[in-house]
N, C-alpha and C. Protein backbone atom coordinates (compact mmCIF):
# COMPACT_ATOMS: atom_id res chain seq x y z
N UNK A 1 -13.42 -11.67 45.17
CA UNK A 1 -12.81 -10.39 45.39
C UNK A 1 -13.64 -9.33 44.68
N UNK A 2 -13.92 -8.45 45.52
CA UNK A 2 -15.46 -7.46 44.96
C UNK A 2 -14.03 -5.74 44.92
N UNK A 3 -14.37 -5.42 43.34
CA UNK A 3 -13.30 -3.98 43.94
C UNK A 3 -14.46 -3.16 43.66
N UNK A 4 -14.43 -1.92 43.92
CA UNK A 4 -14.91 -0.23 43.75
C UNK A 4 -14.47 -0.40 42.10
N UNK A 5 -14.98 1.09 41.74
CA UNK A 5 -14.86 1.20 40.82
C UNK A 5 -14.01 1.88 40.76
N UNK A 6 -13.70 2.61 42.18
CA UNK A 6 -12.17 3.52 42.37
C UNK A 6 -11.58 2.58 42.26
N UNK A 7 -11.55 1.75 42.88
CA UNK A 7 -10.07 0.24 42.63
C UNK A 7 -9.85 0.70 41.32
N UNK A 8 -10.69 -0.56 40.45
CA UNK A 8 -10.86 -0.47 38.77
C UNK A 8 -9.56 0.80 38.26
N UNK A 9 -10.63 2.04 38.91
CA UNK A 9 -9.62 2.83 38.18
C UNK A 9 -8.13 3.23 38.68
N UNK A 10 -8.24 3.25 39.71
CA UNK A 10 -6.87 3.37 40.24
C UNK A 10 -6.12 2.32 39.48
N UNK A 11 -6.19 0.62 39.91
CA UNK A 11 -5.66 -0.11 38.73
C UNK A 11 -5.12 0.06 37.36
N UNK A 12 -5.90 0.53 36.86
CA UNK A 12 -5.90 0.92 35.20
C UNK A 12 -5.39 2.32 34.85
N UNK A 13 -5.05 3.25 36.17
CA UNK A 13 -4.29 4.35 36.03
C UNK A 13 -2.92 3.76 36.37
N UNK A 14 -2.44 2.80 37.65
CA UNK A 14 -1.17 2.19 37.55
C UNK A 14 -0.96 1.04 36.35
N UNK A 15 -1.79 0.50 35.59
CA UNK A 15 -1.01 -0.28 34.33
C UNK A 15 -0.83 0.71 33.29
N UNK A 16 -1.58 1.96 33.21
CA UNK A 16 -0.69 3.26 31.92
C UNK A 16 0.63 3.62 32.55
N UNK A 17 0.53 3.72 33.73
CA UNK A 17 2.01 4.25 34.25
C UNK A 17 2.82 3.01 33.78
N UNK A 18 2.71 1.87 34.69
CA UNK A 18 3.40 1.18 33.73
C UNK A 18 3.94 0.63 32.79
N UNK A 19 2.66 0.96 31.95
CA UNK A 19 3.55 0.85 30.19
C UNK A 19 3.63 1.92 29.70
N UNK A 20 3.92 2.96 30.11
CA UNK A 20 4.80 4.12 29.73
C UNK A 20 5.99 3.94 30.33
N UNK A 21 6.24 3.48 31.24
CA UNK A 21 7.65 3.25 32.06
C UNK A 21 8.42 2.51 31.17
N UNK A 22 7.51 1.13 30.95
CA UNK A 22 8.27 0.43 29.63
C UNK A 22 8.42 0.48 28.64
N UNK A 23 8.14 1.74 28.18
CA UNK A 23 8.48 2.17 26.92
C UNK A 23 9.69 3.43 27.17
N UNK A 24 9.58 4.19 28.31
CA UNK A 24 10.80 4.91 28.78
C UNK A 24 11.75 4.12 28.86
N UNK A 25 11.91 2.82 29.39
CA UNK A 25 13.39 2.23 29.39
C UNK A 25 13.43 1.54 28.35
N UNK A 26 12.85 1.32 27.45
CA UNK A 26 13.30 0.86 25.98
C UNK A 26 14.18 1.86 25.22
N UNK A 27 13.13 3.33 25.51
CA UNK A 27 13.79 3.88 24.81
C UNK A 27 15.41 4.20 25.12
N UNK A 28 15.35 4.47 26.71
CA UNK A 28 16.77 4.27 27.32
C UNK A 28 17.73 3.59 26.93
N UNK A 29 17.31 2.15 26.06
CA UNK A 29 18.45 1.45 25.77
C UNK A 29 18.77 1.57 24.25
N UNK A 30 17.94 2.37 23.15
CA UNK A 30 18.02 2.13 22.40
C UNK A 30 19.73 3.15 21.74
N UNK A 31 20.32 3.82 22.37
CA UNK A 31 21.57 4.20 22.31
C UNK A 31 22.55 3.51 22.40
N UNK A 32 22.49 2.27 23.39
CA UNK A 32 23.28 1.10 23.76
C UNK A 32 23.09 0.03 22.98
N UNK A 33 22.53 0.22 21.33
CA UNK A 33 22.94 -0.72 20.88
C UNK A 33 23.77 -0.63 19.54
N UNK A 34 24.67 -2.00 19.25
CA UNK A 34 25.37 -1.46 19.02
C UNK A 34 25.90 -2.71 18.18
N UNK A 35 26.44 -2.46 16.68
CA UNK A 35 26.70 -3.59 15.94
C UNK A 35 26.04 -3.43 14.83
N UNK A 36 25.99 -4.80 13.73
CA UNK A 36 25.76 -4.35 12.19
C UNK A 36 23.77 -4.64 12.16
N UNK A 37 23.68 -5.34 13.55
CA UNK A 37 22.24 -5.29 13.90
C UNK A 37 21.47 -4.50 14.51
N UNK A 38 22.43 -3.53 14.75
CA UNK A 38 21.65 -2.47 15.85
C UNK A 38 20.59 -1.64 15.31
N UNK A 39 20.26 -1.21 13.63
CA UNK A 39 19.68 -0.55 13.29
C UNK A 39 18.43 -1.57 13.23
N UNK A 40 18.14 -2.92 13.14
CA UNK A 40 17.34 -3.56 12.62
C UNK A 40 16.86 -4.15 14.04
N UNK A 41 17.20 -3.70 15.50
CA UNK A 41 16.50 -3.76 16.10
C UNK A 41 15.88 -2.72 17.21
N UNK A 42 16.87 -1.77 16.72
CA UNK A 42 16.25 -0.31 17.13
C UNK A 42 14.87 -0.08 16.29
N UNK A 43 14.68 -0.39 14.97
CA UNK A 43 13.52 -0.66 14.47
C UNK A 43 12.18 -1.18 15.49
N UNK A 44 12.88 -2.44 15.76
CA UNK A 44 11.60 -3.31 16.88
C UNK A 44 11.57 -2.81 18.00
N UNK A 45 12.79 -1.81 18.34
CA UNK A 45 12.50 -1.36 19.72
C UNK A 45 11.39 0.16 19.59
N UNK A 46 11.54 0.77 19.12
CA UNK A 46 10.75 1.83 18.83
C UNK A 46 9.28 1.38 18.09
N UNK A 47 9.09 0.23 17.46
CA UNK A 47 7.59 -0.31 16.81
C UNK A 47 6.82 -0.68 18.82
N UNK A 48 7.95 -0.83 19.77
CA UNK A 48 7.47 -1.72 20.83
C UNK A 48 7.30 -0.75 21.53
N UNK A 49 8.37 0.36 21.44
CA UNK A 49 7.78 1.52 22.21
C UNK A 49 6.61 2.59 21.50
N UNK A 50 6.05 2.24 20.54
CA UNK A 50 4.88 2.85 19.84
C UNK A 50 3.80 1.61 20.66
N UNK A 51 3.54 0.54 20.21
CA UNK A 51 2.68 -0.47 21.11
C UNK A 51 2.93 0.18 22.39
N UNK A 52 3.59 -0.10 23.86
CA UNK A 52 3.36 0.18 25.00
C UNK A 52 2.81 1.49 25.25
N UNK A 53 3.66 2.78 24.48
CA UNK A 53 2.63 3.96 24.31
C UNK A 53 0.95 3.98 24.03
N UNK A 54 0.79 3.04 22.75
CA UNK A 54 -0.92 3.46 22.23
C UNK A 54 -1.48 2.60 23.44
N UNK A 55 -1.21 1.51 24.08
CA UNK A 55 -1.60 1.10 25.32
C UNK A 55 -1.92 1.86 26.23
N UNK A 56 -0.73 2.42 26.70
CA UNK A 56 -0.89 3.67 28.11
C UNK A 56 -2.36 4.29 27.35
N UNK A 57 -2.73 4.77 26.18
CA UNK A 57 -3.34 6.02 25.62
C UNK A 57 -4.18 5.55 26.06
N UNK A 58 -4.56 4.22 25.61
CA UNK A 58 -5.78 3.41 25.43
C UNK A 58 -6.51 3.07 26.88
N UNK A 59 -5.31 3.08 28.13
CA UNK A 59 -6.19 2.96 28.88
C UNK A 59 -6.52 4.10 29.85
N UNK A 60 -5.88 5.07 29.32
CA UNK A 60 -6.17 6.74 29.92
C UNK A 60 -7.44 7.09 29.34
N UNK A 61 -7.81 6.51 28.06
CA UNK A 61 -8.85 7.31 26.92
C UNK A 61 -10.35 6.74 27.95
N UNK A 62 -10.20 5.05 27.91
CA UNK A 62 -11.15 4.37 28.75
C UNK A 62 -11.38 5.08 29.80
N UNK A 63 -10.92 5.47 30.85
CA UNK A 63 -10.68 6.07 32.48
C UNK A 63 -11.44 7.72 32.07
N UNK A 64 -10.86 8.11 30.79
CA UNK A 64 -11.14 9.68 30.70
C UNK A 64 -12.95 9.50 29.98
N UNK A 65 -13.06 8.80 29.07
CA UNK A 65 -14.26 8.83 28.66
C UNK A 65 -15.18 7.30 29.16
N UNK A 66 -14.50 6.30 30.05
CA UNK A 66 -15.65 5.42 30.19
C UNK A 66 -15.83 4.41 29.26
N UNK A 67 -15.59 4.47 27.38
CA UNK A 67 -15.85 3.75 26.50
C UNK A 67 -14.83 3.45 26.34
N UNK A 68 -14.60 1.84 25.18
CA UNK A 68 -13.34 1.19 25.18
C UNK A 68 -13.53 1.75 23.83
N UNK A 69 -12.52 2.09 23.24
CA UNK A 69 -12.19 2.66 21.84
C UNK A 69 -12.60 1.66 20.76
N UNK A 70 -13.11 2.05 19.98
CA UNK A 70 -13.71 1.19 18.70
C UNK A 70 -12.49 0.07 18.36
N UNK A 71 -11.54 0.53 18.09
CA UNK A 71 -10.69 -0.06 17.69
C UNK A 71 -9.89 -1.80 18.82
N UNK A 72 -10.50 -1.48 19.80
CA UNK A 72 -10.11 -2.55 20.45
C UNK A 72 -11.51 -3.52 20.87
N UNK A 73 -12.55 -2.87 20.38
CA UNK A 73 -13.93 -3.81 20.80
C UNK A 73 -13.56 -5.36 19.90
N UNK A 74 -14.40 -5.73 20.20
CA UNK A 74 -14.71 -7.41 19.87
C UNK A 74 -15.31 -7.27 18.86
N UNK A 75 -15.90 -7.97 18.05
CA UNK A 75 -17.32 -7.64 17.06
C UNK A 75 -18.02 -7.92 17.60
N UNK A 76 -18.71 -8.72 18.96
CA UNK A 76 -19.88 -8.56 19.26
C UNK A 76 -19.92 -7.61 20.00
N UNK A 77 -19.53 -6.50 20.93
CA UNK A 77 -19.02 -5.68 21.07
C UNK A 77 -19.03 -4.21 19.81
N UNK A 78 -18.69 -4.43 18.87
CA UNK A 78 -19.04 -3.56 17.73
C UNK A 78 -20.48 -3.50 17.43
N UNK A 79 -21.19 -4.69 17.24
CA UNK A 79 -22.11 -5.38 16.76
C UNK A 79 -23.08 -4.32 17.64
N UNK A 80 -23.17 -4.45 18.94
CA UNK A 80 -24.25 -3.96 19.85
C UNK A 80 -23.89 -2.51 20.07
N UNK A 81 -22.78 -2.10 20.01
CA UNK A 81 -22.69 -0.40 20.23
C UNK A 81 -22.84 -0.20 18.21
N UNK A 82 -22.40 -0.50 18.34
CA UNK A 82 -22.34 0.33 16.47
C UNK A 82 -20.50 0.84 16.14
N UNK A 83 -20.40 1.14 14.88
CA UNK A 83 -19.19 2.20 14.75
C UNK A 83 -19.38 3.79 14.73
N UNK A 84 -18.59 4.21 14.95
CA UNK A 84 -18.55 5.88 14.97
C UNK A 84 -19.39 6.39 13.54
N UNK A 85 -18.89 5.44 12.69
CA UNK A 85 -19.90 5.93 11.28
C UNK A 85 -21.39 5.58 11.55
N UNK A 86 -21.81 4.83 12.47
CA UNK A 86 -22.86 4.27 12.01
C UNK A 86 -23.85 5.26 13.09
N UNK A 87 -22.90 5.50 14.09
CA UNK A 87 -23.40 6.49 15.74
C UNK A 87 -24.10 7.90 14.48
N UNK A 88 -22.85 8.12 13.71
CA UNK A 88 -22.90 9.27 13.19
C UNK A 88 -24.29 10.01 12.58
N UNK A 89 -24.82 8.85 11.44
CA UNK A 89 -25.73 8.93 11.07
C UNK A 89 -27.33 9.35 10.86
């Protein structure tokens, strides 16, 4: 299966939509909960809707600039581009 690179991106513009969606209905539920646990997992629900958010970011940032953010490279991957400190220099 051979895609475009429009595919690619089209793709990777519908998986930010989608994990922004899933972080919209998390947050949706986090009113509906309810009990002596509810604060201690409204906690995990909002740590999960921070994850699905920096996701969406992460793959808007890729699409908008092309590079995968330092922070999610590999080290060999680090290794061959460098870090931002090292670009800097």
């Amino acid at each position: 299966m051979h895609q475009t690179a429009a595919d690619l991106r089209a793709t990777l513009t519908t998986l930010a939509g989608r994990w922004e969606q899933m972080a919209t209905n998390e947050e949706a539920s986090i009113p509906l909960l309810q009990g002596p646990a509810a604060e201690q997992v409204g906690a995990q629900v909002h740590q999960r809707i921070a994850t699905y958010r920096k996701a969406a970011a992460d793959l808007r940032d890729v699409l908008r600039t092309g590079r995968i953010p330092h922070d999610l490279m590999t080290d060999a991957e680090l290794d061959q581009h460098g870090t931002t400190e090292e670009v800097t220099r």
